[in-house]
Protein backbone atom coordinates (compact mmCIF):
# COMPACT_ATOMS: atom_id res chain seq x y z
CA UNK A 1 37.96 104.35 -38.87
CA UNK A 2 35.63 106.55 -37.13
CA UNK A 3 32.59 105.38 -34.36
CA UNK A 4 29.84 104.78 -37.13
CA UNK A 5 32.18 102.19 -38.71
CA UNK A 6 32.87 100.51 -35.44
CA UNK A 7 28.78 100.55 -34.67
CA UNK A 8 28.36 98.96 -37.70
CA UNK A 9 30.80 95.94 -37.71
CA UNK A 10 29.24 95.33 -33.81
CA UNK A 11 25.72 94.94 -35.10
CA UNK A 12 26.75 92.74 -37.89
CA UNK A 13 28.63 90.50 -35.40
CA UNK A 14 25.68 90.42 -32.99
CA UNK A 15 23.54 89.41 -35.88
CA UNK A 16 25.45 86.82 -37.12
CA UNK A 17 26.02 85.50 -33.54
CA UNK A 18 21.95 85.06 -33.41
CA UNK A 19 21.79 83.24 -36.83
CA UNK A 20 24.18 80.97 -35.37
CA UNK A 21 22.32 80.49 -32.33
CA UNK A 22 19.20 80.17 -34.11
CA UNK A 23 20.29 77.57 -36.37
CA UNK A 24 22.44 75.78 -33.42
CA UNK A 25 18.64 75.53 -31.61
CA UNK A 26 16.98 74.22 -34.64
CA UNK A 27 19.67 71.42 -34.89
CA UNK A 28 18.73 70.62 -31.63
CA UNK A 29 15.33 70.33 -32.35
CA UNK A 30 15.24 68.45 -35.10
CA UNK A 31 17.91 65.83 -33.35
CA UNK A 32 15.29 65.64 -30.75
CA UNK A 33 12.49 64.93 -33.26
CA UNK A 34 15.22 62.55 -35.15
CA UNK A 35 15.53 60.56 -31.84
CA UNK A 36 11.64 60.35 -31.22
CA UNK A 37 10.99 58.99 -34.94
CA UNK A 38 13.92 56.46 -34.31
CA UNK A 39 12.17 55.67 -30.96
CA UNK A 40 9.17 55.01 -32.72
CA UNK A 41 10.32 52.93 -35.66
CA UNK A 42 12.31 50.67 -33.34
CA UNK A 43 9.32 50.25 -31.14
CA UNK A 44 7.22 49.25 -34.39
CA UNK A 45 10.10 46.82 -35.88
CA UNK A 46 9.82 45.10 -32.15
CA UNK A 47 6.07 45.21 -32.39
CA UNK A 48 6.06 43.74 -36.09
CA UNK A 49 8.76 41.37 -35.50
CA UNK A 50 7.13 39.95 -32.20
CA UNK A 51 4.15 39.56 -34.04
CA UNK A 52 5.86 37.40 -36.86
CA UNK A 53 7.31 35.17 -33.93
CA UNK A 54 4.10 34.51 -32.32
CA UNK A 55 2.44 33.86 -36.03
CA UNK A 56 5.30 32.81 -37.87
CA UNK A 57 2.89 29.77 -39.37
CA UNK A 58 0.53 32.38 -40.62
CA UNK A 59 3.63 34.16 -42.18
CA UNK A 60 4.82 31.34 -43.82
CA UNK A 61 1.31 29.97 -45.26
CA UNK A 62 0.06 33.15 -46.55
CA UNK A 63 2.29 36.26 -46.35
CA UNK A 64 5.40 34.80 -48.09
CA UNK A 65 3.70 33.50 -50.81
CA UNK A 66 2.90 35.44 -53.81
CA UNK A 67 0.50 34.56 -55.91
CA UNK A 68 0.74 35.18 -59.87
CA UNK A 69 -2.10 33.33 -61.42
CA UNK A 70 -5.83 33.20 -60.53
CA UNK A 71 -6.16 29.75 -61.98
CA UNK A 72 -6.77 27.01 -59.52
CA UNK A 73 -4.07 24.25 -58.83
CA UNK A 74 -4.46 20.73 -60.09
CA UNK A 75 -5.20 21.15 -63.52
CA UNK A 76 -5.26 18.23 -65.51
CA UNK A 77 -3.03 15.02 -64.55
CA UNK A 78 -0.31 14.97 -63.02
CA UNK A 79 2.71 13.81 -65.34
CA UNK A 80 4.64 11.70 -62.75
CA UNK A 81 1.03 10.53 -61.10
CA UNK A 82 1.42 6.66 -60.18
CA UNK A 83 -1.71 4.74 -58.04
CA UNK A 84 -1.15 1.84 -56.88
CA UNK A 85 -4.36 -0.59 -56.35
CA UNK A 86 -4.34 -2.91 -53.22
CA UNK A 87 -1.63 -2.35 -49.79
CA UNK A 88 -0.60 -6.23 -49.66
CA UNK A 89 2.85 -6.86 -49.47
CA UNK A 90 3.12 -6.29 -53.13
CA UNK A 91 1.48 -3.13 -52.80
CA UNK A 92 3.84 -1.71 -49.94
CA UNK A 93 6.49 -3.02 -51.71
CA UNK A 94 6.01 -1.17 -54.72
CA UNK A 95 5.51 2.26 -53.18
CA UNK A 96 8.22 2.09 -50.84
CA UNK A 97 10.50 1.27 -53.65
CA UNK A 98 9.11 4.01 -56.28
CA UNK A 99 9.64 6.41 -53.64
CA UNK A 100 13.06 5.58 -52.63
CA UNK A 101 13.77 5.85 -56.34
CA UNK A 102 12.12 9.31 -56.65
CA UNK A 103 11.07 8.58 -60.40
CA UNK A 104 7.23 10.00 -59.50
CA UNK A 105 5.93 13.40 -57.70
CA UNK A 106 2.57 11.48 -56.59
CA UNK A 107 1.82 8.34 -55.19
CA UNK A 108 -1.72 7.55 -54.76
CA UNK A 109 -2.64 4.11 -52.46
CA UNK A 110 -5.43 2.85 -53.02
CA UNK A 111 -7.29 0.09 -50.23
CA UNK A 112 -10.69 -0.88 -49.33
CA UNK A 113 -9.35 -1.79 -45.75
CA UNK A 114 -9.35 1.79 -43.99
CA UNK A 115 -6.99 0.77 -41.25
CA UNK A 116 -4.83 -0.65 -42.80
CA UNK A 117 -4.77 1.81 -45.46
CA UNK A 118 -4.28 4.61 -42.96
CA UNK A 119 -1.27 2.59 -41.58
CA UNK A 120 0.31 1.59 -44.58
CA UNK A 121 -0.06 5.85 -44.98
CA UNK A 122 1.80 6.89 -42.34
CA UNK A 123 4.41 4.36 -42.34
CA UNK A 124 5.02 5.60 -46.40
CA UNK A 125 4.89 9.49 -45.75
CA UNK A 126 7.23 9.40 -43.23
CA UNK A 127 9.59 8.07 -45.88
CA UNK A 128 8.79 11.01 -47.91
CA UNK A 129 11.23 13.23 -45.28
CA UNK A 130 14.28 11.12 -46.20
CA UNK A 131 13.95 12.18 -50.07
CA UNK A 132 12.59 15.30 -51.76
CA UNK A 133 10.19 15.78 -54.33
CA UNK A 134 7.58 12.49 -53.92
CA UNK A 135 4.39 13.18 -52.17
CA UNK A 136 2.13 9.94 -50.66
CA UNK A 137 -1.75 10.43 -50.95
CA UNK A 138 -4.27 7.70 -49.37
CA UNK A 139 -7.73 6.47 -50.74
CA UNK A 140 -10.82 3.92 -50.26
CA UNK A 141 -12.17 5.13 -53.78
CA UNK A 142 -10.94 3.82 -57.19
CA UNK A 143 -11.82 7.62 -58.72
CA UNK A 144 -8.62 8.32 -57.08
CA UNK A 145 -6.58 6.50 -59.85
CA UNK A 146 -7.63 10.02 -62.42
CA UNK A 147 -4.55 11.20 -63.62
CA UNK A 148 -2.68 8.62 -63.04
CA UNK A 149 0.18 7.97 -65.44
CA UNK A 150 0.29 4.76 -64.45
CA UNK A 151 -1.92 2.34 -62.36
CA UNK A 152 -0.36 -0.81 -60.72
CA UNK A 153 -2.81 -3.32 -59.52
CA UNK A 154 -1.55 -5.37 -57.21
CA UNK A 155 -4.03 -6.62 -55.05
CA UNK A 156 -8.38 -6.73 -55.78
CA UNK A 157 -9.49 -8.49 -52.85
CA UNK A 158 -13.11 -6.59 -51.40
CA UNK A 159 -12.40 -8.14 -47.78
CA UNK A 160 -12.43 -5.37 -45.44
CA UNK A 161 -10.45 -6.81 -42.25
CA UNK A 162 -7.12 -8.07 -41.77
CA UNK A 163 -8.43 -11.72 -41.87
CA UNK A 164 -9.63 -11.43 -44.92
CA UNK A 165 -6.42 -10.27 -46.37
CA UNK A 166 -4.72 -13.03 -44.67
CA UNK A 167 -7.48 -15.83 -46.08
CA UNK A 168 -6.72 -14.26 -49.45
CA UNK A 169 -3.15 -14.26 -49.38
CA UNK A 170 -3.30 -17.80 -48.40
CA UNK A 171 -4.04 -21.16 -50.67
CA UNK A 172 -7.36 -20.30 -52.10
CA UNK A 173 -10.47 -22.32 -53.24
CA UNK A 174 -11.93 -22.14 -56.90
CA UNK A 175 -14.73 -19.87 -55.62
CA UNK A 176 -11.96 -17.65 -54.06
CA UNK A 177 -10.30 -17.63 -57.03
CA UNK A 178 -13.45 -16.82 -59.13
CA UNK A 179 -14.34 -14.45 -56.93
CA UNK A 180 -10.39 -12.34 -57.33
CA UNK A 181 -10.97 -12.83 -60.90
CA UNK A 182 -14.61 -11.68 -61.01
CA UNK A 183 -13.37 -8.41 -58.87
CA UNK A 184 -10.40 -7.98 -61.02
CA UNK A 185 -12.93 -7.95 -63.82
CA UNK A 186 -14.77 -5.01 -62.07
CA UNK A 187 -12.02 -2.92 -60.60
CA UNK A 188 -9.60 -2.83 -64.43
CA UNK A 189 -12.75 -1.56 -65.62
CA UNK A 190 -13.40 0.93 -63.39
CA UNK A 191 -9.36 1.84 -63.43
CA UNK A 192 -10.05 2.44 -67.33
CA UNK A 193 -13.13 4.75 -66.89
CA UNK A 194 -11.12 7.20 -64.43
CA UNK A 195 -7.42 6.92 -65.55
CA UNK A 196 -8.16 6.31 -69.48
CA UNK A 197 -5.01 7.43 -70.69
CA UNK A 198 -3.17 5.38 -67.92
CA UNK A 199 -0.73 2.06 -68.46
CA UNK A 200 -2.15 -0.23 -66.35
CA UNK A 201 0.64 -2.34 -64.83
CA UNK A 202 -0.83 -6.10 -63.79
CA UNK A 203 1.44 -7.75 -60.79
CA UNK A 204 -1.04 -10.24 -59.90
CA UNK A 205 -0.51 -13.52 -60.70
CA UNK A 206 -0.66 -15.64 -62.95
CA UNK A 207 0.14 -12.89 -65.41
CA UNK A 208 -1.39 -14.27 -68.93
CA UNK A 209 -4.55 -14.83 -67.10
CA UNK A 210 -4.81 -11.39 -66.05
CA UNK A 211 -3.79 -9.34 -68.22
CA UNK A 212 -5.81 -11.01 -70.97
CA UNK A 213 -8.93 -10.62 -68.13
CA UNK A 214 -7.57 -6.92 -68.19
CA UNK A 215 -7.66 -7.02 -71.93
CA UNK A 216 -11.16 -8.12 -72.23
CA UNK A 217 -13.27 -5.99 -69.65
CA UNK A 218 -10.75 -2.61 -69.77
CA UNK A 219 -11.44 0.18 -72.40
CA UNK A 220 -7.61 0.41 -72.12
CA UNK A 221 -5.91 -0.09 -75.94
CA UNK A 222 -3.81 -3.54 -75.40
CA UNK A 223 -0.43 -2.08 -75.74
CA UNK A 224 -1.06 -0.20 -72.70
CA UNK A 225 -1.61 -3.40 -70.59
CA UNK A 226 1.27 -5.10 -69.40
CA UNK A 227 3.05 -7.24 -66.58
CA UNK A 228 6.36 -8.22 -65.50
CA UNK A 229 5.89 -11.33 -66.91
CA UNK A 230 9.68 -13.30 -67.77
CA UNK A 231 11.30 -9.99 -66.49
CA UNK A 232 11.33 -11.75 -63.62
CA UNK A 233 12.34 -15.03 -64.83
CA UNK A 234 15.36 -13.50 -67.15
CA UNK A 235 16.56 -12.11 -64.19
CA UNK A 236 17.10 -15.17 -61.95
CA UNK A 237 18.53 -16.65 -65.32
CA UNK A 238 21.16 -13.55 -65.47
CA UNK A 239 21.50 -14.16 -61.64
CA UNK A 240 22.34 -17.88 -62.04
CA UNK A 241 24.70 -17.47 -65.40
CA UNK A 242 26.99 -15.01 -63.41
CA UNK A 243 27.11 -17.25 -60.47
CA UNK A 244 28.25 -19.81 -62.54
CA UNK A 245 30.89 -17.96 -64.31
CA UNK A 246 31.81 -15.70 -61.15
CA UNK A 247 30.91 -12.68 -62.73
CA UNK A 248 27.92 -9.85 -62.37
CA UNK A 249 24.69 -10.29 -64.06
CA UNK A 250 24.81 -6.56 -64.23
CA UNK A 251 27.95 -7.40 -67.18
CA UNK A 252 25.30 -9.80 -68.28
CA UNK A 253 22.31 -10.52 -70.80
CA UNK A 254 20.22 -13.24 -71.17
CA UNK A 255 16.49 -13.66 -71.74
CA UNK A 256 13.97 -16.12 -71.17
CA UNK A 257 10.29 -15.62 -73.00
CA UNK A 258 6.46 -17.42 -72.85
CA UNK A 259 4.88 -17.50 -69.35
CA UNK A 260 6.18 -16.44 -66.07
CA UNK A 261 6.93 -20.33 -64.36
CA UNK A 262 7.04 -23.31 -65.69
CA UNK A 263 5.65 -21.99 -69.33
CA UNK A 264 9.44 -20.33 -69.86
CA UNK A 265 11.75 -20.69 -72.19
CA UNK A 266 15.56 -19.70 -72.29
CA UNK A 267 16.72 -18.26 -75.53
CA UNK A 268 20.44 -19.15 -75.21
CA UNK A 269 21.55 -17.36 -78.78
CA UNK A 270 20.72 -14.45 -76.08
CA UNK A 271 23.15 -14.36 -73.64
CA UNK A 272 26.27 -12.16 -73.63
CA UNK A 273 29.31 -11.79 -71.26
CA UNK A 274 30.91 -8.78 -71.87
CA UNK A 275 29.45 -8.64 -75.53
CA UNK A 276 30.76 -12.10 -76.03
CA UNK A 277 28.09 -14.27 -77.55
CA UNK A 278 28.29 -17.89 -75.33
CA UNK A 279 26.98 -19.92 -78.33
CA UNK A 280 29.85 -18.32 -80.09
CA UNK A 281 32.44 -20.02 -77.79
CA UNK A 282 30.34 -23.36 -76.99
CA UNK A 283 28.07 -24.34 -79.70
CA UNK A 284 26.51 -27.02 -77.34
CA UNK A 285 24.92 -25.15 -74.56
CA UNK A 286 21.44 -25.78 -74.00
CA UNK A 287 21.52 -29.12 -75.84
CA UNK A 288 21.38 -32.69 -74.60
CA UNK A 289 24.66 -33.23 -75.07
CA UNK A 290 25.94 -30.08 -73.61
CA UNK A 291 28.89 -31.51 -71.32
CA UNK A 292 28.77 -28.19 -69.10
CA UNK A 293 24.69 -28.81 -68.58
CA UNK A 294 23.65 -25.02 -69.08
CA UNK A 295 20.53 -26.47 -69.18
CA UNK A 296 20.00 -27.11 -65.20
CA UNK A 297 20.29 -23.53 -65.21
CA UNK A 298 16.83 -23.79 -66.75
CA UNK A 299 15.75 -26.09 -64.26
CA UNK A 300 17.03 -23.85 -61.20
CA UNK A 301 15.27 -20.67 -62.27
CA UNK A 302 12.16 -23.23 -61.89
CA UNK A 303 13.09 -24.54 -58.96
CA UNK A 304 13.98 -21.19 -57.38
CA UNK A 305 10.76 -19.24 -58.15
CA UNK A 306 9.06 -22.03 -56.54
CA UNK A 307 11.08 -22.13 -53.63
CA UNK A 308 10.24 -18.58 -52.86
CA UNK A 309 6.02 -19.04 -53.74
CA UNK A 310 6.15 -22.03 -51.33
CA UNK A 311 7.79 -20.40 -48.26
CA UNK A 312 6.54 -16.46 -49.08
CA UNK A 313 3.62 -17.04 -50.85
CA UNK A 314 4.54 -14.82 -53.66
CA UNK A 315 8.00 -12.99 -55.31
CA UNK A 316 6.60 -9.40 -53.75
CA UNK A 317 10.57 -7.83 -54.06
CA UNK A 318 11.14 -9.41 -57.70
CA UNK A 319 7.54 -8.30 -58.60
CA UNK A 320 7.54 -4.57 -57.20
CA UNK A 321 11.28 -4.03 -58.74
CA UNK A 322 10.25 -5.30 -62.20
CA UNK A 323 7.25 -2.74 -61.76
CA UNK A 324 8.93 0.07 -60.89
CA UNK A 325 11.34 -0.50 -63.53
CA UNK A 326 8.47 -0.20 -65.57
CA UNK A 327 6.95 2.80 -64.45
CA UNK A 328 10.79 4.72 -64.92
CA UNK A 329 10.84 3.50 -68.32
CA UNK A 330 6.95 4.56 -69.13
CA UNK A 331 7.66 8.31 -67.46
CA UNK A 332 10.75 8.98 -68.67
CA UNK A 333 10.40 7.70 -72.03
CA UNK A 334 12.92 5.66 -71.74
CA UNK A 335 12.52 2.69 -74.72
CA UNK A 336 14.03 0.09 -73.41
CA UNK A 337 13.53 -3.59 -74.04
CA UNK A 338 11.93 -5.73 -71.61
CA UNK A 339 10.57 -9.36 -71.92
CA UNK A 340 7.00 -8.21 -70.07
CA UNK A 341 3.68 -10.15 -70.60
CA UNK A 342 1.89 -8.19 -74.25
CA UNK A 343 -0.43 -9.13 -76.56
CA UNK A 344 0.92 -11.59 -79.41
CA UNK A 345 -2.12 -11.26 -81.71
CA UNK A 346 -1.03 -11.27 -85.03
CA UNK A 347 2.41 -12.69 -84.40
CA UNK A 348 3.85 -16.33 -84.19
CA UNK A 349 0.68 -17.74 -85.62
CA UNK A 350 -1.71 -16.55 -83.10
CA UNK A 351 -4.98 -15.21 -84.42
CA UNK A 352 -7.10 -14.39 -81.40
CA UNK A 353 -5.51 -11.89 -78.16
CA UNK A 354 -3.06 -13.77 -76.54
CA UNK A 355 -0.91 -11.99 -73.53
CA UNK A 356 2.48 -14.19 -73.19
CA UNK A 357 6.43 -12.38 -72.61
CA UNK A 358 8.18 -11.47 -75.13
CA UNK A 359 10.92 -9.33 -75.47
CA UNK A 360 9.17 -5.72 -76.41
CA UNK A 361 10.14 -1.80 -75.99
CA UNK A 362 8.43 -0.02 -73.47
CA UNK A 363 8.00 3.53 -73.89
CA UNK A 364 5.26 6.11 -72.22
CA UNK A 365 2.46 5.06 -74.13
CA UNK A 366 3.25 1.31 -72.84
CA UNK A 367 4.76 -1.00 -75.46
CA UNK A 368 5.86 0.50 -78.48
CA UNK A 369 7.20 -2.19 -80.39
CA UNK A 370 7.26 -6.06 -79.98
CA UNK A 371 10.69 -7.65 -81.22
CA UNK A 372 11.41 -10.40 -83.21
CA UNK A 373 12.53 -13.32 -81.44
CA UNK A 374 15.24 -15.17 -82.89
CA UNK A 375 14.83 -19.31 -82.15
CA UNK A 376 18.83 -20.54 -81.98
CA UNK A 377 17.10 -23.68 -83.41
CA UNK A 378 14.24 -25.69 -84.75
CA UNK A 379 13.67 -27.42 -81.29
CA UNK A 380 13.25 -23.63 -79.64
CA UNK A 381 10.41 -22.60 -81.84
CA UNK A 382 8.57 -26.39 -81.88
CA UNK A 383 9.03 -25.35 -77.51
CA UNK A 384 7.58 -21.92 -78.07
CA UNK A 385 4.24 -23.03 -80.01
CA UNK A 386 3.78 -25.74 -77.39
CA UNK A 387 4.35 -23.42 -74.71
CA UNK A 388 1.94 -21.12 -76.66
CA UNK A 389 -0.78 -23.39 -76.68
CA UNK A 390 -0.73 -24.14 -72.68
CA UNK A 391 -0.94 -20.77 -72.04
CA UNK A 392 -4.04 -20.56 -74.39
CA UNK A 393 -5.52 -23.61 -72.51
CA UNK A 394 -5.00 -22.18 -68.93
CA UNK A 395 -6.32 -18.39 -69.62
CA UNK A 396 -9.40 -20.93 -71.14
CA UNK A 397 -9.82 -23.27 -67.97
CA UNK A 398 -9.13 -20.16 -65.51
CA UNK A 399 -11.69 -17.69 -67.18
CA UNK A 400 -14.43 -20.14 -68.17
CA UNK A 401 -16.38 -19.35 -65.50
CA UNK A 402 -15.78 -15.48 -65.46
């Protein structure tokens, strides 16, 4: 190997030593530079994340929610909408109990008396947090009832103090009762105008008188006005059959039809245990000479009902159940047969509009279908037409003046 050779091989060395060095120093930079971008992203992560702590609301409102359609909210009504007319007992009673059975999104109450209204409010929402899905609105104007599914009136007095309410929730003069009447008059009509595809569910009493007032004045269709009517009685009667036979009304059916009260009448060819007909297994129950006297079962549903008026003034848990059953079975769809307070024209000999219970499917338009009632004798259908025509006399006397 001679000295050129040996020249050569040192230069290459010393040049690849340089590249090394060269890249070694840009490694160095660019680690540097690395570290100051890291520096400066961490710094802005802090600075962003601070600033979503210290406006997390903001965040949550706005940022995190995309929207995908320019149209506004609230378009047309509200499938599971439900208002309920007038915060008396009833009224509370109602809404706390379709809320704790979460069959609506919206319930709308409705009261002239604004403090009251706004108690009755916050008392209701907070029992919004213990279930999901129901949302409580307030209001002082009927307008609020559009897009309402269903409309419950359940109280129409126009006082606007809490002694008012109390007068009116005590025994009332004719004028007073005029008066309810005449308001109840107004206010269905008004309910029609702003919720007209709305059933209108009636739990003031007496039931026949109302609805048929609702009947009259509304522009509601009559299938689409209804009230609780002999629900209410049929179920003490269920109640009462299974205490006396030590067994569950729920294993039990048993109807009673005509007016809510005194105006009832127990079909007995009804009632089941366990899909066991009873008239099957006594042929005497009901009649005079019925050594087991079914019939002061009759006589305690009576007594019973009136029992509860006299000390509460009114059945506001029997009422507000049978309505909310109601309202499940209108929103859902849910045809099933109830003995509620419909229109009979055209049926058992009655020419002219004539609300009375009757056993009837109710479906979401309101009652679908009436059903024929089945008289277990002669003596049961003589009873019915009576009962018929004091019904017709009382809706007379009561709205005579209206």
């Amino acid at each position: 190997m001679n000295e050129y050779d040996d020249n050569e091989k040192q230069e290459v060395a010393k040049e690849e030593e340089e590249e090394e060095e060269e890249e070694n120093d840009e490694k160095d930079l660019s680690s540097v530079h690395q570290d100051e971008t890291n520096d400066q992203t961490f710094k802005q992560l802090n600075n962003e994340e601070t600033k979503l702590q210290n406006d997390l609301a903001n965040e949550l409102k706005y940022n995190l929610k995309i929207p995908i359609t320019d149209e506004p909210p609230n378009i047309g009504p509200t499938p599971y909408k439900v208002a309920i007319v007038g915060m008396n007992e009833l009224g509370s009673a109602t809404a706390f109990l379709l809320i704790c059975r979460q069959i609506v999104t919206d319930v709308v109450i409705i009261d002239r008396n604004t403090k009251r209204l706004a108690a009755e409010y916050a008392d209701l929402s907070t029992c919004t947090t213990f279930v999901s899905g129901v949302n409580v609105q307030a209001s002082n104007q009927l307008g609020s009832c559009e897009g309402a599914r269903v409309v419950i009136l359940c109280d129409v007095s126009d006082d606007d103090d809490d002694e008012g309410q109390k007068t009116s929730s005590t025994t009332q003069s004719s004028s007073q009762n005029e008066k309810i009447l005449s308001n109840f008059k107004t206010i269905s009509r008004a309910i029609s105008i702003y919720a007209s595809d709305c059933v209108m569910i009636v739990g003031l009493q007496p039931f026949e008188v109302m609805t048929q007032l609702c009947a009259t004045n509304s522009m509601l269709p009559s299938y689409r006005i209804i009230a609780p009517g002999t629900m209410i009685d049929s179920a003490h009667f269920k109640l009462l059959i299974g205490e006396k036979l030590e067994i569950s009304p729920a294993s039990i059916t048993g109807i009673m039809i005509g007016g809510h009260g005194h105006n009832n009448l127990p079909l007995w060819n009804s009632i089941t245990v366990g899909g066991i007909h009873l008239l099957s297994e006594n042929s005497s129950i009901g009649k005079s000479y019925d050594k087991e006297n079914w019939n002061q079962l009759h006589i305690n549903v009576n007594q019973r009902q009136e029992e509860i008026i006299k000390t509460k003034g009114t059945e506001v848990w029997s009422i507000s159940m049978a309505s909310s059953e109601l309202v499940e079975c209108i929103l859902r769809n849910k045809r099933e047969i109830h003995t509620v307070t419909v229109n009979i024209k055209g049926y058992y000999d009655v020419n002219d509009d004539l609300f009375i219970s009757i056993p009837a499917i109710i479906s979401q338009n309101g009652v679908s279908h009436l059903i024929t009632t089945n008289f277990s004798n002669h003596n049961n259908e003589n009873e019915f037409s009576k009962i018929i025509e004091n019904i017709q006399m009382i809706i007379k006397e009561k709205l005579k003046n209206i």
